[in-house]
Every structure is written in C-alpha cells, then in structure tokens.
PDB file of N, CA and C in Angstrom:
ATOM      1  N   UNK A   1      13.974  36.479  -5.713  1.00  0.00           N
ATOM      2  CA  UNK A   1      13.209  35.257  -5.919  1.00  0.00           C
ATOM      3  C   UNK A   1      13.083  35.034  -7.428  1.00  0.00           C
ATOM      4  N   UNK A   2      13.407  33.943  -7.874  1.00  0.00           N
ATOM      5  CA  UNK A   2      13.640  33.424  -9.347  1.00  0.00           C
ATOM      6  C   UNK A   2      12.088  32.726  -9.428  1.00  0.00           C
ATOM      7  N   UNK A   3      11.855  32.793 -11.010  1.00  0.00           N
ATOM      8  CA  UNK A   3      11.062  31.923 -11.243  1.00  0.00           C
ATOM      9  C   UNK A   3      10.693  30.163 -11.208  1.00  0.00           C
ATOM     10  N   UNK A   4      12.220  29.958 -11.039  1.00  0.00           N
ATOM     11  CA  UNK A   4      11.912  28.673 -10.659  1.00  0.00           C
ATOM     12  C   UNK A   4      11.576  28.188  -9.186  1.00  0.00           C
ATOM     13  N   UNK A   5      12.240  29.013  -8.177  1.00  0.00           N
ATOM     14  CA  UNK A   5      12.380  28.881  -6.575  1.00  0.00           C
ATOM     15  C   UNK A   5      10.271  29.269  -6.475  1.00  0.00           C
ATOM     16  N   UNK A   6       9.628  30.407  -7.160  1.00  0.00           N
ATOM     17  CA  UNK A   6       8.284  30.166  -6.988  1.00  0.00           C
ATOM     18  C   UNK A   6       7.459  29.225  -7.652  1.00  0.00           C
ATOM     19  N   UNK A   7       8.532  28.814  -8.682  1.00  0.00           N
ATOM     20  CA  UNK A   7       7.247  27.327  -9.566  1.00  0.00           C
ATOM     21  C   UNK A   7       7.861  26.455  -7.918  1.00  0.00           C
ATOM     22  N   UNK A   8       8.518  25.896  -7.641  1.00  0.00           N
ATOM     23  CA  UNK A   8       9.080  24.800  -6.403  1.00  0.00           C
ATOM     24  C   UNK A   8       8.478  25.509  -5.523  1.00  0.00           C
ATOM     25  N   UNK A   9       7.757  26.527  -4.471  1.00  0.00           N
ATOM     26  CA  UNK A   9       7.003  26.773  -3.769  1.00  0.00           C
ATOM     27  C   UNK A   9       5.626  26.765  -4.122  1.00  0.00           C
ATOM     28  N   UNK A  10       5.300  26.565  -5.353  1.00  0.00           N
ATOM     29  CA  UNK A  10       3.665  26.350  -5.629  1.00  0.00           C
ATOM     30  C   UNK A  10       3.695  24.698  -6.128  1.00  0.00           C
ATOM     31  N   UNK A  11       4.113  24.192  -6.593  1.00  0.00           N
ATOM     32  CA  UNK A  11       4.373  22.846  -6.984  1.00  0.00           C
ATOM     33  C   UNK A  11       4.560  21.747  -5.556  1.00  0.00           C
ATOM     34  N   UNK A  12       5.195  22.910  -4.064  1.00  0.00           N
ATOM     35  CA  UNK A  12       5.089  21.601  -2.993  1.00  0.00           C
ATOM     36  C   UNK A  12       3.955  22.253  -2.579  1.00  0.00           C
ATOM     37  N   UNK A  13       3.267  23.219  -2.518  1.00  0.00           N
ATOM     38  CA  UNK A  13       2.112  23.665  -1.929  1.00  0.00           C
ATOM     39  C   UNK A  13       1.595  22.721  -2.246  1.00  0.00           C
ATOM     40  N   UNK A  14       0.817  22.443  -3.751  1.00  0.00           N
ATOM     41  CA  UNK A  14       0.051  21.697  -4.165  1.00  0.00           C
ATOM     42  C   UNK A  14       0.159  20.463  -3.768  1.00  0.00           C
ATOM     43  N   UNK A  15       1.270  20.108  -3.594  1.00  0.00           N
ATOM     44  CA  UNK A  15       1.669  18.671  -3.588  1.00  0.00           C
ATOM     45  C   UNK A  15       1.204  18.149  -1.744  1.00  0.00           C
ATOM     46  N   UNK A  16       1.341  19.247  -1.320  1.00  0.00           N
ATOM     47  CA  UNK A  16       0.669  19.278   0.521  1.00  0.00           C
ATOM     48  C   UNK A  16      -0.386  19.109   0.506  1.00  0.00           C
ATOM     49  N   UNK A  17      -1.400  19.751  -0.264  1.00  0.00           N
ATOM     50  CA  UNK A  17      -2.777  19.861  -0.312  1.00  0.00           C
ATOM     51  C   UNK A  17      -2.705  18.770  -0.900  1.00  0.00           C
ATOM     52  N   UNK A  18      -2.976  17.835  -1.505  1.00  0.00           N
ATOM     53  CA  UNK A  18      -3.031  16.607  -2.161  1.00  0.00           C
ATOM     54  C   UNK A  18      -2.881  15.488  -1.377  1.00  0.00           C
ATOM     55  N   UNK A  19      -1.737  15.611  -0.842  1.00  0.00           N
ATOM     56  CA  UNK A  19      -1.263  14.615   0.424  1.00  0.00           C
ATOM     57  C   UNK A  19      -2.538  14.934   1.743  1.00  0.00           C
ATOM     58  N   UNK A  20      -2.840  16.058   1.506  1.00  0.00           N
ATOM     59  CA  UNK A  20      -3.732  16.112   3.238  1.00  0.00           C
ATOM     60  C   UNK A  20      -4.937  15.348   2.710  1.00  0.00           C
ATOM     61  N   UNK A  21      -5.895  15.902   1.590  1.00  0.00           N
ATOM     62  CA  UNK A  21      -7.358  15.433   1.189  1.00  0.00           C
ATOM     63  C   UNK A  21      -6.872  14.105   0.791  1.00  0.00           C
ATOM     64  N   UNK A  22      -6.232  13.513   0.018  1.00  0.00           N
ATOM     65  CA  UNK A  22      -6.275  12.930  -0.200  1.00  0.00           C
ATOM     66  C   UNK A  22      -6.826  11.037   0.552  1.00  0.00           C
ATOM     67  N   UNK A  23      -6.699  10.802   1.554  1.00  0.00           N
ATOM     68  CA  UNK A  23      -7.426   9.808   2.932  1.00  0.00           C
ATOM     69  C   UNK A  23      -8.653  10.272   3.327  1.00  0.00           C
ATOM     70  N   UNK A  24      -9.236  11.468   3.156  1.00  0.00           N
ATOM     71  CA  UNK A  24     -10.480  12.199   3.527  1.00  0.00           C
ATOM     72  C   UNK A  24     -11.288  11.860   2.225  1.00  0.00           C
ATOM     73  N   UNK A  25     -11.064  12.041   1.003  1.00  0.00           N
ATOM     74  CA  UNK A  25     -11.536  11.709  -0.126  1.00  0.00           C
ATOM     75  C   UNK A  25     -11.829  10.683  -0.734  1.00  0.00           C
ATOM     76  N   UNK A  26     -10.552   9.906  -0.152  1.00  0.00           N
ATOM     77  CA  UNK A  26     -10.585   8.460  -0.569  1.00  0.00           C
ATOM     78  C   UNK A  26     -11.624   7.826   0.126  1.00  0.00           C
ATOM     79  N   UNK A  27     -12.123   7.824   1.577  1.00  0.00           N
ATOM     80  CA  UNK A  27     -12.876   7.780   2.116  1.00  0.00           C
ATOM     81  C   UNK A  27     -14.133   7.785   2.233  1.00  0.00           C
ATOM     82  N   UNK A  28     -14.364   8.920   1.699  1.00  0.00           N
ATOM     83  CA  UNK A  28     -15.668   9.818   1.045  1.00  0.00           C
ATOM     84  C   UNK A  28     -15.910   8.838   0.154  1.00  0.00           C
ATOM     85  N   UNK A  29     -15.699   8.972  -0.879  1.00  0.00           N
ATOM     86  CA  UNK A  29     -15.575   8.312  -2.478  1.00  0.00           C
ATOM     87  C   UNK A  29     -16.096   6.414  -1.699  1.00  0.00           C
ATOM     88  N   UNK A  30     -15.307   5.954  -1.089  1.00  0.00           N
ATOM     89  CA  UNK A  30     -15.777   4.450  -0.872  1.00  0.00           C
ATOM     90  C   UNK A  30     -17.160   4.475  -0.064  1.00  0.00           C
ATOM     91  N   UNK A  31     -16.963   5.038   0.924  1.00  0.00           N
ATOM     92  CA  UNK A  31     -18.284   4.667   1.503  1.00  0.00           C
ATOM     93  C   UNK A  31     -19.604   5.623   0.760  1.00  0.00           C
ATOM     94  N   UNK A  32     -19.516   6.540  -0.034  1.00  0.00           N
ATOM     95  CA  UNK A  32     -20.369   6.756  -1.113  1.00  0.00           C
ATOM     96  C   UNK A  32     -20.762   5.849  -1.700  1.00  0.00           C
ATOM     97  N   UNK A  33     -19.580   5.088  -2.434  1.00  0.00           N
ATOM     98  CA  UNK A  33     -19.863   4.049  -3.452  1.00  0.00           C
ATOM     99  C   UNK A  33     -20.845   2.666  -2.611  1.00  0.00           C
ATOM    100  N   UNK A  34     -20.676   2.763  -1.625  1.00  0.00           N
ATOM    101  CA  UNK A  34     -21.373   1.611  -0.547  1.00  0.00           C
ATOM    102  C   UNK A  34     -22.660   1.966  -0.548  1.00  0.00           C
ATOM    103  N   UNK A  35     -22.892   2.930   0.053  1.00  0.00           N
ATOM    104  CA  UNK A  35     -24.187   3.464   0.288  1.00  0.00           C
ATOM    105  C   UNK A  35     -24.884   3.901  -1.468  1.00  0.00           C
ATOM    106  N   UNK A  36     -24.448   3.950  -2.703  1.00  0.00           N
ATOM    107  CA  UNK A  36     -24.847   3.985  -3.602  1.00  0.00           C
ATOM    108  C   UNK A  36     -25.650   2.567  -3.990  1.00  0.00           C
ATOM    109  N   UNK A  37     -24.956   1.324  -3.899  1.00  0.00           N
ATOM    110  CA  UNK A  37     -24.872   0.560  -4.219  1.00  0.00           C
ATOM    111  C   UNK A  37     -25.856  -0.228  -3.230  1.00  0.00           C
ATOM    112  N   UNK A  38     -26.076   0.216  -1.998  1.00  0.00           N
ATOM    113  CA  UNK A  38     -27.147  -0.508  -1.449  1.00  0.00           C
ATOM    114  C   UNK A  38     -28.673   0.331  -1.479  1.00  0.00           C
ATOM    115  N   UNK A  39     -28.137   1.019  -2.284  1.00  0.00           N
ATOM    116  CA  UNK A  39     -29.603   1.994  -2.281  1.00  0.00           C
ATOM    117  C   UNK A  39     -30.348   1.214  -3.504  1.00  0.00           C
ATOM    118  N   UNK A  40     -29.093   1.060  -4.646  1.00  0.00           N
ATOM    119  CA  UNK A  40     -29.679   0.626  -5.516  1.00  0.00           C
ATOM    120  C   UNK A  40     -30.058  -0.964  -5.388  1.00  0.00           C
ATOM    121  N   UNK A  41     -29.660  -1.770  -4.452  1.00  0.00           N
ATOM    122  CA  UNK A  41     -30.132  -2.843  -4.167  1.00  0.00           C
ATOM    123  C   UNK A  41     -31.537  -3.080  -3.456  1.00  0.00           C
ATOM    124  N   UNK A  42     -31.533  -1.886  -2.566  1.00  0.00           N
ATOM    125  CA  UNK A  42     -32.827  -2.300  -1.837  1.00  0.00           C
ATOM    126  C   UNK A  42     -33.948  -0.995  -2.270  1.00  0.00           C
ATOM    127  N   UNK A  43     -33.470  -0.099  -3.392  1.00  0.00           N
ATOM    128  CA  UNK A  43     -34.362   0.772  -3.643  1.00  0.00           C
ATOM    129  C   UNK A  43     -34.882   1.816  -3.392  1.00  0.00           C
ATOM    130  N   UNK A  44     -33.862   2.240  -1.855  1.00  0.00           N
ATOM    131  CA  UNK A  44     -34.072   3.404  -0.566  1.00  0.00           C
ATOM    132  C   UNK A  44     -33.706   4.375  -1.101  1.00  0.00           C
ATOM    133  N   UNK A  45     -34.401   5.665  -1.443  1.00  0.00           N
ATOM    134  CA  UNK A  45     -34.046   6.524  -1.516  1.00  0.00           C
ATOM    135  C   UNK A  45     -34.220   7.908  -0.531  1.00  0.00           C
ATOM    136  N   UNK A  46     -33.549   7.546   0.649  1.00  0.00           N
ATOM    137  CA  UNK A  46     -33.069   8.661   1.482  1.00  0.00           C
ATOM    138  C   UNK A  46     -31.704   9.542   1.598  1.00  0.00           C
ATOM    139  N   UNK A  47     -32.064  10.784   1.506  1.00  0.00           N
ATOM    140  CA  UNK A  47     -30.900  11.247   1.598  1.00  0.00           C
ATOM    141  C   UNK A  47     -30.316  11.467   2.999  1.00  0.00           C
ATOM    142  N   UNK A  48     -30.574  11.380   3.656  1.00  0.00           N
ATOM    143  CA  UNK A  48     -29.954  11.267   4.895  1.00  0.00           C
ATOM    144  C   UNK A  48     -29.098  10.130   5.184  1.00  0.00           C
ATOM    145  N   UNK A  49     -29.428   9.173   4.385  1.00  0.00           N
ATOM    146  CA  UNK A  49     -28.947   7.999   3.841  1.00  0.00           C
ATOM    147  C   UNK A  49     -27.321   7.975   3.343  1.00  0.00           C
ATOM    148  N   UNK A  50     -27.146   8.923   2.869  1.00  0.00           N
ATOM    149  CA  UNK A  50     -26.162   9.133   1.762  1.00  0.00           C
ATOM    150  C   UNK A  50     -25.057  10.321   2.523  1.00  0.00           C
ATOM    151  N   UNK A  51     -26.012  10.695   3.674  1.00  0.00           N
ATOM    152  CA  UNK A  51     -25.078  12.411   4.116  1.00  0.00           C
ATOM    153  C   UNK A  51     -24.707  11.412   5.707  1.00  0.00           C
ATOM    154  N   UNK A  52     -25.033  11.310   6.611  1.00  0.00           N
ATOM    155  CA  UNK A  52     -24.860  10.816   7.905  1.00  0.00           C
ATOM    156  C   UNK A  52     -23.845   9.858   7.892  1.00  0.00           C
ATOM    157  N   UNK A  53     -23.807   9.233   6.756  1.00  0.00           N
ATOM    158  CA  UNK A  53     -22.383   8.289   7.141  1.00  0.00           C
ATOM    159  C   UNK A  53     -21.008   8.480   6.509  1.00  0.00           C
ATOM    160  N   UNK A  54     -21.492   9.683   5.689  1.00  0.00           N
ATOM    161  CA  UNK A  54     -20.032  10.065   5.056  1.00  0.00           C
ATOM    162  C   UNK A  54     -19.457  11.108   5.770  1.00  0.00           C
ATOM    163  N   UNK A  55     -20.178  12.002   6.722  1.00  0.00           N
ATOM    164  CA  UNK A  55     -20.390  12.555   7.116  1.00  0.00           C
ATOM    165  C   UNK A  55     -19.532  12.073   8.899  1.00  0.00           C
ATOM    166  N   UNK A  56     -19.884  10.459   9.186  1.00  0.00           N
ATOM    167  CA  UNK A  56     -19.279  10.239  10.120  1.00  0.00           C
ATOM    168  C   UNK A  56     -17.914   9.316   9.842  1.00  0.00           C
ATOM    169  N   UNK A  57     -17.985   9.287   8.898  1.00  0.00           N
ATOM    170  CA  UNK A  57     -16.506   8.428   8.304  1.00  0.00           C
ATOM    171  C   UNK A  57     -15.483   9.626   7.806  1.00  0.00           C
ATOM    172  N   UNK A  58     -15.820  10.929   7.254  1.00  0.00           N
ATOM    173  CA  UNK A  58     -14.739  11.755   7.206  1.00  0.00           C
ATOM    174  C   UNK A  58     -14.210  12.097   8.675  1.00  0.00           C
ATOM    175  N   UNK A  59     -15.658  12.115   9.669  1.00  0.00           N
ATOM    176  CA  UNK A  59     -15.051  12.616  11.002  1.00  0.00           C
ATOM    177  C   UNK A  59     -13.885  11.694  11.461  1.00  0.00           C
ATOM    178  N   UNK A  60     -14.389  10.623  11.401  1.00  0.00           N
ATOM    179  CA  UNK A  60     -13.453   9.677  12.014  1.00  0.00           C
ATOM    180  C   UNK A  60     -11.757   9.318  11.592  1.00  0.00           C
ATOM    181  N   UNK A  61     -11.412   9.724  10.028  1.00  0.00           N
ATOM    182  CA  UNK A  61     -10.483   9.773   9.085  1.00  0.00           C
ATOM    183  C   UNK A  61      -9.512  11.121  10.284  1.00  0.00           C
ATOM    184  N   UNK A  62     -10.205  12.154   9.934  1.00  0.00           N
ATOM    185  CA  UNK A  62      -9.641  13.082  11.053  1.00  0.00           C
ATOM    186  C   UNK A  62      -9.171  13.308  11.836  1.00  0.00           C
ATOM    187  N   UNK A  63      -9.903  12.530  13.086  1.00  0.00           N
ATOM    188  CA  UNK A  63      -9.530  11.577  14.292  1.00  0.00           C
ATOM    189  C   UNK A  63      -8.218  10.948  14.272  1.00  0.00           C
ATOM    190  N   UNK A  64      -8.688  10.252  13.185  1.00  0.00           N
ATOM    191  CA  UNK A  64      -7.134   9.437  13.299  1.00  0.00           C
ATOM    192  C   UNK A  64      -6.023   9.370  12.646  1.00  0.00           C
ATOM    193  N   UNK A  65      -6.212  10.524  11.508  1.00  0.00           N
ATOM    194  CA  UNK A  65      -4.717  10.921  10.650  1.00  0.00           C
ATOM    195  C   UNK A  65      -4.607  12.656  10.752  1.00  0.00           C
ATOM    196  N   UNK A  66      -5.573  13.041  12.159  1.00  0.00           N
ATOM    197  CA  UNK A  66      -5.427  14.473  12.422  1.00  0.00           C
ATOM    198  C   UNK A  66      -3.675  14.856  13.177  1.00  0.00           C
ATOM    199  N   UNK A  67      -3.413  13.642  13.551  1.00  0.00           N
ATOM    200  CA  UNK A  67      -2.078  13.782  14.451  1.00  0.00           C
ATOM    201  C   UNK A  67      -1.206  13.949  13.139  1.00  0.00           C
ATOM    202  N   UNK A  68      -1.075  13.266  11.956  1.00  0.00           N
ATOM    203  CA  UNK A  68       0.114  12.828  11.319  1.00  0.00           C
ATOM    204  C   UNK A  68      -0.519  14.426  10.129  1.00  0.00           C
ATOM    205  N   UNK A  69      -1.681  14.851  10.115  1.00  0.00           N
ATOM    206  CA  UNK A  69      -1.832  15.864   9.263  1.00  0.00           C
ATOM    207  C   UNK A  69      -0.879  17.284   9.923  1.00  0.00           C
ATOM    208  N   UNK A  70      -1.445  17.578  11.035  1.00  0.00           N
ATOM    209  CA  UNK A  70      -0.399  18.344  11.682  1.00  0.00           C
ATOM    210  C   UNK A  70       0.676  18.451  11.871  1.00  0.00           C
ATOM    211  N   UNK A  71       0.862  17.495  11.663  1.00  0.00           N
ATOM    212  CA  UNK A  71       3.073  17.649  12.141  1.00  0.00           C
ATOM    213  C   UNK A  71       3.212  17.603  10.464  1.00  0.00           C
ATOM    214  N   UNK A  72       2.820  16.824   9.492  1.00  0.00           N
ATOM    215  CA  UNK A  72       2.978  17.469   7.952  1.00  0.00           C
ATOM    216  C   UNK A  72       3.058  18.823   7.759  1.00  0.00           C
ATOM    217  N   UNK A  73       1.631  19.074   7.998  1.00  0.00           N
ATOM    218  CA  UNK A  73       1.671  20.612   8.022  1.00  0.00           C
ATOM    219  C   UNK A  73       2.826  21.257   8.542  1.00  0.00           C
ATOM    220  N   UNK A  74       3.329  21.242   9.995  1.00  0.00           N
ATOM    221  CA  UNK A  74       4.254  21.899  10.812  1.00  0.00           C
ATOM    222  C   UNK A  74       5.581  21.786  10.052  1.00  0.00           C
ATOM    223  N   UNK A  75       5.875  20.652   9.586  1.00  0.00           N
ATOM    224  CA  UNK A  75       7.349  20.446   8.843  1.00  0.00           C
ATOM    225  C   UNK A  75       7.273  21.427   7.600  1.00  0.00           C
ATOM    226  N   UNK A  76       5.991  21.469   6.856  1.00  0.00           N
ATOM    227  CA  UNK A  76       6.206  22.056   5.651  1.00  0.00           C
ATOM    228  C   UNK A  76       6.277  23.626   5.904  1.00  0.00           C
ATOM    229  N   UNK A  77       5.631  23.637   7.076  1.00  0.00           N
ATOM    230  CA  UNK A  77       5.662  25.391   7.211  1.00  0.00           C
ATOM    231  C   UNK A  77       7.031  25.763   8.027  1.00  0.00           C
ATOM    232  N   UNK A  78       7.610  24.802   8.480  1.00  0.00           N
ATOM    233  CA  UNK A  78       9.199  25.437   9.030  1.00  0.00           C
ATOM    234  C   UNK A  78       9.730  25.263   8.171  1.00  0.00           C
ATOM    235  N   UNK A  79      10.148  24.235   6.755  1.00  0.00           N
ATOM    236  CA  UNK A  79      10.754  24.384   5.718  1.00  0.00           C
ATOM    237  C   UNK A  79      10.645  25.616   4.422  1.00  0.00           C
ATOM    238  N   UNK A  80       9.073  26.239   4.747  1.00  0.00           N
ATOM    239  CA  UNK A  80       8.870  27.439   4.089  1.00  0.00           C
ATOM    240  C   UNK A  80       9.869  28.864   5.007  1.00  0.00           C
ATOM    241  N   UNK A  81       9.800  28.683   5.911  1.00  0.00           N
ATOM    242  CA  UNK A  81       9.963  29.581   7.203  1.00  0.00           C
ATOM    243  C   UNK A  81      11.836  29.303   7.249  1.00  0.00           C
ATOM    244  N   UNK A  82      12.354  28.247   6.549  1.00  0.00           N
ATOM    245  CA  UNK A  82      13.501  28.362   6.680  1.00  0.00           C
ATOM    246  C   UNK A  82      14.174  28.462   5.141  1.00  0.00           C
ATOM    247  N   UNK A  83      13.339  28.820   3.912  1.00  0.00           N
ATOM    248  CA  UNK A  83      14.103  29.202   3.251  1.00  0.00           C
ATOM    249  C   UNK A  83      13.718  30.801   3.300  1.00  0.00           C
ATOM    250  N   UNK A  84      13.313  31.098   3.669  1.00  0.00           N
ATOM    251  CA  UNK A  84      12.688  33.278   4.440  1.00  0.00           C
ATOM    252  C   UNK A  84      14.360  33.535   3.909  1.00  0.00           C
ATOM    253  N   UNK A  85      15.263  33.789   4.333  1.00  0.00           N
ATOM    254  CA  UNK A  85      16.363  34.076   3.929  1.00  0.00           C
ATOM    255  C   UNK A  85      17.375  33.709   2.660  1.00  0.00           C
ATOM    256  N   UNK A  86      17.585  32.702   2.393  1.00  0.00           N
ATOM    257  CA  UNK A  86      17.609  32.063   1.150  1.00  0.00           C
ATOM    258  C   UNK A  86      16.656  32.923  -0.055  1.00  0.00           C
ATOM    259  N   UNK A  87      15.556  33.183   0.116  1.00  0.00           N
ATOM    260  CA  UNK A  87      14.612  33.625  -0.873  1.00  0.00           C
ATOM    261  C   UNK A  87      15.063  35.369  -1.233  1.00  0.00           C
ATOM    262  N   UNK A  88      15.447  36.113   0.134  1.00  0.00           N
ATOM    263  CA  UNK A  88      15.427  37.381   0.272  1.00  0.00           C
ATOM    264  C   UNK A  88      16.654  37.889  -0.884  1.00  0.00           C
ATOM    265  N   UNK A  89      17.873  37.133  -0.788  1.00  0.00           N
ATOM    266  CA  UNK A  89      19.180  37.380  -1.469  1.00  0.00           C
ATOM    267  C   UNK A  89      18.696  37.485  -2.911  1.00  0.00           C
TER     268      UNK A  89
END
C-alpha cells in the first residue's frame, strides 16, 4: 500500500461522510434559522422551542434520504472491499 492509494482512501472516506451529513445539516441549520428568527420576532424564549422541531425535521430527512444513504454507503463499502486485493500486492 503506497502513500498515495491511502491519501485516495481517506480523501473518499471523507468525501462519504460529507455527502451523508450533509441534507441532515442543511436541514438543521434552516429550520434553526426559522425558529431563531421567530423567537426573535415574538420574543419566546423556550427551549423546547428550538429542540422539538429540529429534532423532528432531522427525523424526517432520514426517513426519506435513509434509502439513498444506504445503498451510498453499500457501493462505497464494496468498492473498498474490491480493491482488498489490489491493495495487498
């Protein structure tokens, strides 16, 4: 195993992890910014306020890009799993 073949196995790692959070975060981050912004409009300061709906909007992100996260995942781990030999030489 060369140093470059492990920079290209940590460089798509990262690049997986990025691709997965990334719709979960984005997510997070907007409806934060919503619930920031009406707090500061109407002055509410609850935190339950701020946790319960980000809380049900990551769930829901999940829900519905949990199918396309998995088979990502699955491709990247048979493409790890198929250079196993390639790497050994």
């Amino acid at each position: 195993m060369t140093i470059g073949n492990l920079v290209t196995l940590m460089r798509d790692g990262i690049f997986q992890v990025l691709i997965m959070i990334a719709p979960v975060l984005g997510v997070a981050l907007v409806v934060g910014l919503i619930i920031a912004i009406f707090q500061a409009v109407t002055s509410i300061q609850e935190q339950t306020l701020t946790t319960v709906p980000k809380i049900f909007a990551i769930l829901a992100v999940l829900a519905l890009l949990g199918g396309w996260m998995f088979s990502s995942m699955r491709d990247y781990t048979v493409q790890i799993f198929q250079m196993i030999p390639q790497l050994v030489r």
